[in-house]
Protein backbone atom coordinates (compact mmCIF):
# COMPACT_ATOMS: atom_id res chain seq x y z
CA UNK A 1 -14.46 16.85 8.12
CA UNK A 2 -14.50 20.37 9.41
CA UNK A 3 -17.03 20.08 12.09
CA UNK A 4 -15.27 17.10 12.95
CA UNK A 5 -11.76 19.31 13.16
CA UNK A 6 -13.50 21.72 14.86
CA UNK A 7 -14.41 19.20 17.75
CA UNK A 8 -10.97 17.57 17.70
CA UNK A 9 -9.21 21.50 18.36
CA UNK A 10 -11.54 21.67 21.07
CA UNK A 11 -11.82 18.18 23.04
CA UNK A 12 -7.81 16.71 22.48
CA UNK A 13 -6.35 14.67 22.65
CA UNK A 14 -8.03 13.03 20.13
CA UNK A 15 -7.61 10.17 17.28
CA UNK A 16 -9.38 10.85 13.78
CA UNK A 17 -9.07 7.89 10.98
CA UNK A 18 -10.43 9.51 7.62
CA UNK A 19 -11.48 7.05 5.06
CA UNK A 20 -11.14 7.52 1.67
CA UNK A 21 -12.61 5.49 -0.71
CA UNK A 22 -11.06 6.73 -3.77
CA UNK A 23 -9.14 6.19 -5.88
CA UNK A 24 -10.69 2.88 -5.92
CA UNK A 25 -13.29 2.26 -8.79
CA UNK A 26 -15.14 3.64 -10.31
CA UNK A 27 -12.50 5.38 -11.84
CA UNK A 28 -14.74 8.94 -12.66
CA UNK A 29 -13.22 11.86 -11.32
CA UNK A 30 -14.04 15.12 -12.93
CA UNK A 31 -12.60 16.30 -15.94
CA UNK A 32 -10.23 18.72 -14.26
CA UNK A 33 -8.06 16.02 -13.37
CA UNK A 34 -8.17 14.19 -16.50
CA UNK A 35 -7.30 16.32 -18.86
CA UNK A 36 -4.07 16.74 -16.69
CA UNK A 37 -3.00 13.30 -18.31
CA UNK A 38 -5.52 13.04 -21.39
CA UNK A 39 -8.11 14.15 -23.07
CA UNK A 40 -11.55 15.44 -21.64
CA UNK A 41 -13.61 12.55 -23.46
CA UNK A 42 -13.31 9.38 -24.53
CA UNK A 43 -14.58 7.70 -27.92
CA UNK A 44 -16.03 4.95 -26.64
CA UNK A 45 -17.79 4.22 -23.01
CA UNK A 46 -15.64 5.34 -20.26
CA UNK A 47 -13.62 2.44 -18.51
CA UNK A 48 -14.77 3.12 -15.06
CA UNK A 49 -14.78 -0.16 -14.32
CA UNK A 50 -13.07 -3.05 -15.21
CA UNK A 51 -13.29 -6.79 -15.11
CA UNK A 52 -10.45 -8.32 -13.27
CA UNK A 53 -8.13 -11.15 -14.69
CA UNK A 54 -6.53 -10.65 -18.22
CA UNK A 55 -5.68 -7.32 -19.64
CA UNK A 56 -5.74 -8.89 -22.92
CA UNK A 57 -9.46 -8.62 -23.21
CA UNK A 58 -8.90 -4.82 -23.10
CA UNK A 59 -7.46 -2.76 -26.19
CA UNK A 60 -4.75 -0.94 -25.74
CA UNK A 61 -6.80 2.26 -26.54
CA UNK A 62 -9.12 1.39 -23.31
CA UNK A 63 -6.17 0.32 -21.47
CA UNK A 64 -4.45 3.68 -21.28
CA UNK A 65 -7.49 4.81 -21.15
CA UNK A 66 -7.95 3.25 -17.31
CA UNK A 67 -4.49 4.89 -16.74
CA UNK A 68 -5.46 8.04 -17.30
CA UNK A 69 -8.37 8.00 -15.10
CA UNK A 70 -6.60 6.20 -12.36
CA UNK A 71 -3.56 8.57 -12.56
CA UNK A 72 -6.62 11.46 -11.92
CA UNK A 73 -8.07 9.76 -9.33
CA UNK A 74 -5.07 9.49 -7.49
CA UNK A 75 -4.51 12.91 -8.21
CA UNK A 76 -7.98 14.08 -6.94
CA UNK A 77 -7.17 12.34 -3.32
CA UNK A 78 -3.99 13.70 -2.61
CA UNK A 79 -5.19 17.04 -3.78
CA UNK A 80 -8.12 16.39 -0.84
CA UNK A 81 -5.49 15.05 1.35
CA UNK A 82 -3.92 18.48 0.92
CA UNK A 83 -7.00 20.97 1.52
CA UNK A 84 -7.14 18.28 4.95
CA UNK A 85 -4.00 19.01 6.01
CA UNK A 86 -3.73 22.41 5.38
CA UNK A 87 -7.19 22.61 7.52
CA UNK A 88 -5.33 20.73 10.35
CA UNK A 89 -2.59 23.63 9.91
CA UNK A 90 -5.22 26.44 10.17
CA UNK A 91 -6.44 25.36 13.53
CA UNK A 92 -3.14 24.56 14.92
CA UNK A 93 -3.25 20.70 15.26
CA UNK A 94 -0.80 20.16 12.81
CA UNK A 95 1.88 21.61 15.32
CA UNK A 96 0.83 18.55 17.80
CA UNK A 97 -0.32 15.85 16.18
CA UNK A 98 1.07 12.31 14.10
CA UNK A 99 -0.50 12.12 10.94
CA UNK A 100 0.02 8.48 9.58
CA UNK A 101 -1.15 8.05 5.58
CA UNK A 102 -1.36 4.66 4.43
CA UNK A 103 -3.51 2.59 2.01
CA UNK A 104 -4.83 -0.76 1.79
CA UNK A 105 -4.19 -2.40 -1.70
CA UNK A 106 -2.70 -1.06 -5.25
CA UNK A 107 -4.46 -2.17 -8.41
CA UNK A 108 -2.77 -3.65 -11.52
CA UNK A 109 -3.12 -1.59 -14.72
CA UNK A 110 -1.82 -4.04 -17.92
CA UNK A 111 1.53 -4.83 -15.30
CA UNK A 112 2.03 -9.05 -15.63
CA UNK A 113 -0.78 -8.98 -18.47
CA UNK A 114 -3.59 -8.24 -15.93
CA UNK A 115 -6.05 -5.87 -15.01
CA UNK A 116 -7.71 -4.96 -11.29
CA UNK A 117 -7.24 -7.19 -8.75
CA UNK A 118 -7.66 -10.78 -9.57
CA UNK A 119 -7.93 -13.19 -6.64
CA UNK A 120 -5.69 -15.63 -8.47
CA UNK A 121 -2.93 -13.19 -9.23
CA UNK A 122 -3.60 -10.72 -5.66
CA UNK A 123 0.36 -10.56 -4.47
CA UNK A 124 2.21 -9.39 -7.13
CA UNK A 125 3.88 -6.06 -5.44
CA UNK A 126 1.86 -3.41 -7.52
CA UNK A 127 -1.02 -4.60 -5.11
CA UNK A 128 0.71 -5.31 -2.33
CA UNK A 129 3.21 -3.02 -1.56
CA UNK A 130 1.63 0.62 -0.34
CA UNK A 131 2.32 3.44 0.75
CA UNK A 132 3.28 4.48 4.39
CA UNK A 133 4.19 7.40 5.32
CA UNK A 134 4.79 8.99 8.97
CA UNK A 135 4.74 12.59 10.15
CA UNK A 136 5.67 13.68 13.43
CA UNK A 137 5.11 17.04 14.39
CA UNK A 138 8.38 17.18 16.53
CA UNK A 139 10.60 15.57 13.52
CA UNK A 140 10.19 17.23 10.07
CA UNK A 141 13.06 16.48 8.40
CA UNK A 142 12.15 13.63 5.63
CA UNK A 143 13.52 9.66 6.31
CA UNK A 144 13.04 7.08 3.77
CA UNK A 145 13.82 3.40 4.82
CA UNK A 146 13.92 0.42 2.65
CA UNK A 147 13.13 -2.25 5.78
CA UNK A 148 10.12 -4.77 5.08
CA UNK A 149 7.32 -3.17 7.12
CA UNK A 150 3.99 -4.16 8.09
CA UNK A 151 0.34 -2.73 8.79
CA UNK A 152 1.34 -4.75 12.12
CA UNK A 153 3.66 -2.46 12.94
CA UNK A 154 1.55 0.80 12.92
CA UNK A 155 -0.36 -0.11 16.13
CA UNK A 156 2.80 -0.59 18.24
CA UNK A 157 4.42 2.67 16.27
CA UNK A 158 1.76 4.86 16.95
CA UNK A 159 1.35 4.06 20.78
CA UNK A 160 5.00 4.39 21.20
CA UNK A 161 4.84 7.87 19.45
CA UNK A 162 2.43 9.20 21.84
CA UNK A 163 3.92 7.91 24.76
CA UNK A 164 1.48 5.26 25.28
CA UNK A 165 2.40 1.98 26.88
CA UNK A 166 0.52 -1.20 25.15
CA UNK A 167 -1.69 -3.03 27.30
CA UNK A 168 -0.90 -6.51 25.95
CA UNK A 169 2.03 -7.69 24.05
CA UNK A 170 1.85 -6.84 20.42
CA UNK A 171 3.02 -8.31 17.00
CA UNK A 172 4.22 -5.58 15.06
CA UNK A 173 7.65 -3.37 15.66
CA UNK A 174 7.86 -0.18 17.50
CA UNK A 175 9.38 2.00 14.38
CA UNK A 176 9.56 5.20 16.01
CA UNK A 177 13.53 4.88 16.38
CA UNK A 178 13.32 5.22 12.36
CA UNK A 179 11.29 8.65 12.79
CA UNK A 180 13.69 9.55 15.13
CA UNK A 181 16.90 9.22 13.23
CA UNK A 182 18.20 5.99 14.79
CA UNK A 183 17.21 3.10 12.21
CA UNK A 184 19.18 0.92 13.66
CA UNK A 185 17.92 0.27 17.02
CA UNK A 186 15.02 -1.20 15.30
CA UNK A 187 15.57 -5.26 14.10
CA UNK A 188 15.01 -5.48 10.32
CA UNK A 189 13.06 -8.45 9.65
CA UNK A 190 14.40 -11.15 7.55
CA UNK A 191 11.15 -12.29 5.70
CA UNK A 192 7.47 -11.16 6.07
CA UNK A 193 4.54 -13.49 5.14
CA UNK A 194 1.21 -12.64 3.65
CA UNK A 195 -1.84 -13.67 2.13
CA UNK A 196 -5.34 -13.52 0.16
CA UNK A 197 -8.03 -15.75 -0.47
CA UNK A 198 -6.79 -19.33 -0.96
CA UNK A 199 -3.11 -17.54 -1.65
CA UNK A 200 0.06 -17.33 0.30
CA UNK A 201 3.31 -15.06 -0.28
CA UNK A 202 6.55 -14.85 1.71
CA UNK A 203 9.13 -12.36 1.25
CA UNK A 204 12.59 -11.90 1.86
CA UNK A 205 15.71 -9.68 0.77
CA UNK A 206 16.45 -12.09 -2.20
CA UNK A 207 13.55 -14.25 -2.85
CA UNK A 208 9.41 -13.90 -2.98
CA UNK A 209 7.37 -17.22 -3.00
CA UNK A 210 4.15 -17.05 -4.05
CA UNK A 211 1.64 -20.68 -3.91
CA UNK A 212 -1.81 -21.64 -3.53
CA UNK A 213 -3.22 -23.66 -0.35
CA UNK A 214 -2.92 -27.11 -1.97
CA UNK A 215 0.71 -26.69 -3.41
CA UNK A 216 -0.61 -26.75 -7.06
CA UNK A 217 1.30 -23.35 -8.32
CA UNK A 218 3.72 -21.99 -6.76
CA UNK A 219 5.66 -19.28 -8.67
CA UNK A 220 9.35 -18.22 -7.03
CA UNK A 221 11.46 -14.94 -7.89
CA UNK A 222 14.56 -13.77 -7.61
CA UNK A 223 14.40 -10.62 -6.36
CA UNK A 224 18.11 -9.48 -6.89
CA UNK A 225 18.19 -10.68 -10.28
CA UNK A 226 15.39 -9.47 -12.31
CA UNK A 227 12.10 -8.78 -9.60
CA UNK A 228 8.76 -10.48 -9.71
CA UNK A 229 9.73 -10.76 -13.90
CA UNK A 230 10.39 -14.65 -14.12
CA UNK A 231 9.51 -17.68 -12.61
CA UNK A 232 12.23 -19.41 -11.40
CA UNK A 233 10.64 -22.08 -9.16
CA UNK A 234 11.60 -25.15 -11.68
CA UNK A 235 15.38 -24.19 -11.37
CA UNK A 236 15.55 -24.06 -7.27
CA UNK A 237 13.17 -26.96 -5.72
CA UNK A 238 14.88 -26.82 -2.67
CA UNK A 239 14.57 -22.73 -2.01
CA UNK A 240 10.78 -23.25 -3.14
CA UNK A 241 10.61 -26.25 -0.39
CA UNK A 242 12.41 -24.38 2.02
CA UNK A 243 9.97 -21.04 1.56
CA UNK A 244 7.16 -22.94 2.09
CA UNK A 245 7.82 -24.34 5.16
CA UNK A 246 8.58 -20.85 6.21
CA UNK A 247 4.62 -19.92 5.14
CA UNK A 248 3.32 -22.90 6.76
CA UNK A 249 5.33 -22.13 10.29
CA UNK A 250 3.89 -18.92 10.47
């Protein structure tokens, strides 16, 4: 990464993506960062890796077990993130440049009685909501914003930041008005659709749908009430009917 830094301060503009695998398994970082939420060994072989469905067929010893080691891989990659950044700083990019951190999926840890990422069970929120976060090296002061975003939206975002015009019409929302302090000159969408394998999920401000491709199980939550915690599909058939013609239109 710093040769690659070095070329970047030399030939900009310039775009960099840096891939990082971690924290995805195997969970095995070193022992430094364990013992910052557990002990240095383990009695037992080390959970690394995990077969996804049911937690159940985990004890609860090995269970935290995988929480500790996830909690220090996480903490390993933002510590890396860091020494990046602060090697951006060094070489004066930092001053000129959008830095845009996101991920791609979250991983379940004994949440809703399963483990990894099951392709059954793949859109409860612990997997599907990440993190995204935008910094702009002409706006410093810190914005949260609860909208429903998108991975769509980062294309369009980006371009916009850098003064880019798109050369074709694009899906996703322009959210630099949200960087810039004015929220609402951006339209907040009113549901946002998604999907894995032979699985479908919509989204809105008070409900989340999720159902299978041939209508079999479909699961439906009120999201004011108590979150993705109970099924309440059997109680509202006709918000469950109306949410999946939603999925199907788009």
């Amino acid at each position: 990464a710093a040769e690659v830094l070095a070329s970047a301060a030399r030939l900009q503009p310039f775009l960099m993506v840096v891939d990082s695998y971690d924290p995805h398994e195997p969970w095995d970082p070193p022992t430094s960062y364990v013992t910052r939420y557990g002990d240095a060994t383990f009695d037992g072989e080390e959970p690394t890796k995990v077969s996804y469905g049911p937690s159940s067929v985990m004890t609860e010893t090995a269970l935290d077990r995988v929480r500790v080691l996830y909690r220090a891989e996480v903490t390993m990659a933002d510590a890396w993130l860091g020494k990046f950044l602060d090697d951006l700083d060094r070489r004066g990019l930092l001053d000129n440049t959008l830095v845009v951190f996101l991920s791609d999926h979250g991983v379940l840890l004994g949440e809703h009685g399963l483990i990894g990422k099951p392709v059954d069970d793949s859109l409860w929120p612990e997997i599907t909501d990440i993190p995204l976060l935008i910094r702009h090296p002409e706006r410093r002061a810190g914005r949260r914003d609860d909208r429903i975003v998108s991975t769509h939206d980062l294309v369009p975002t980006v371009l916009s930041a850098l003064g880019i015009a798109p050369p074709m019409a694009l899906p996703g929302l322009d959210l630099t008005p949200v960087l810039e302090g004015r929220p609402n000159r951006v339209r907040r969408r009113g549901q946002l659709t998604m999907g894995y394998a032979q699985h479908a999920q919509i989204r809105t401000n008070l409900w989340a749908l999720t159902t299978n491709s041939d209508g079999t199980r479909r699961r439906l939550y009120d999201l004011r009430a108590e979150g993705f915690a109970r099924d309440v599909a059997a109680a509202h058939p006709d918000i469950v009917r109306r949410l999946v013609q939603r999925i199907e239109r788009d």
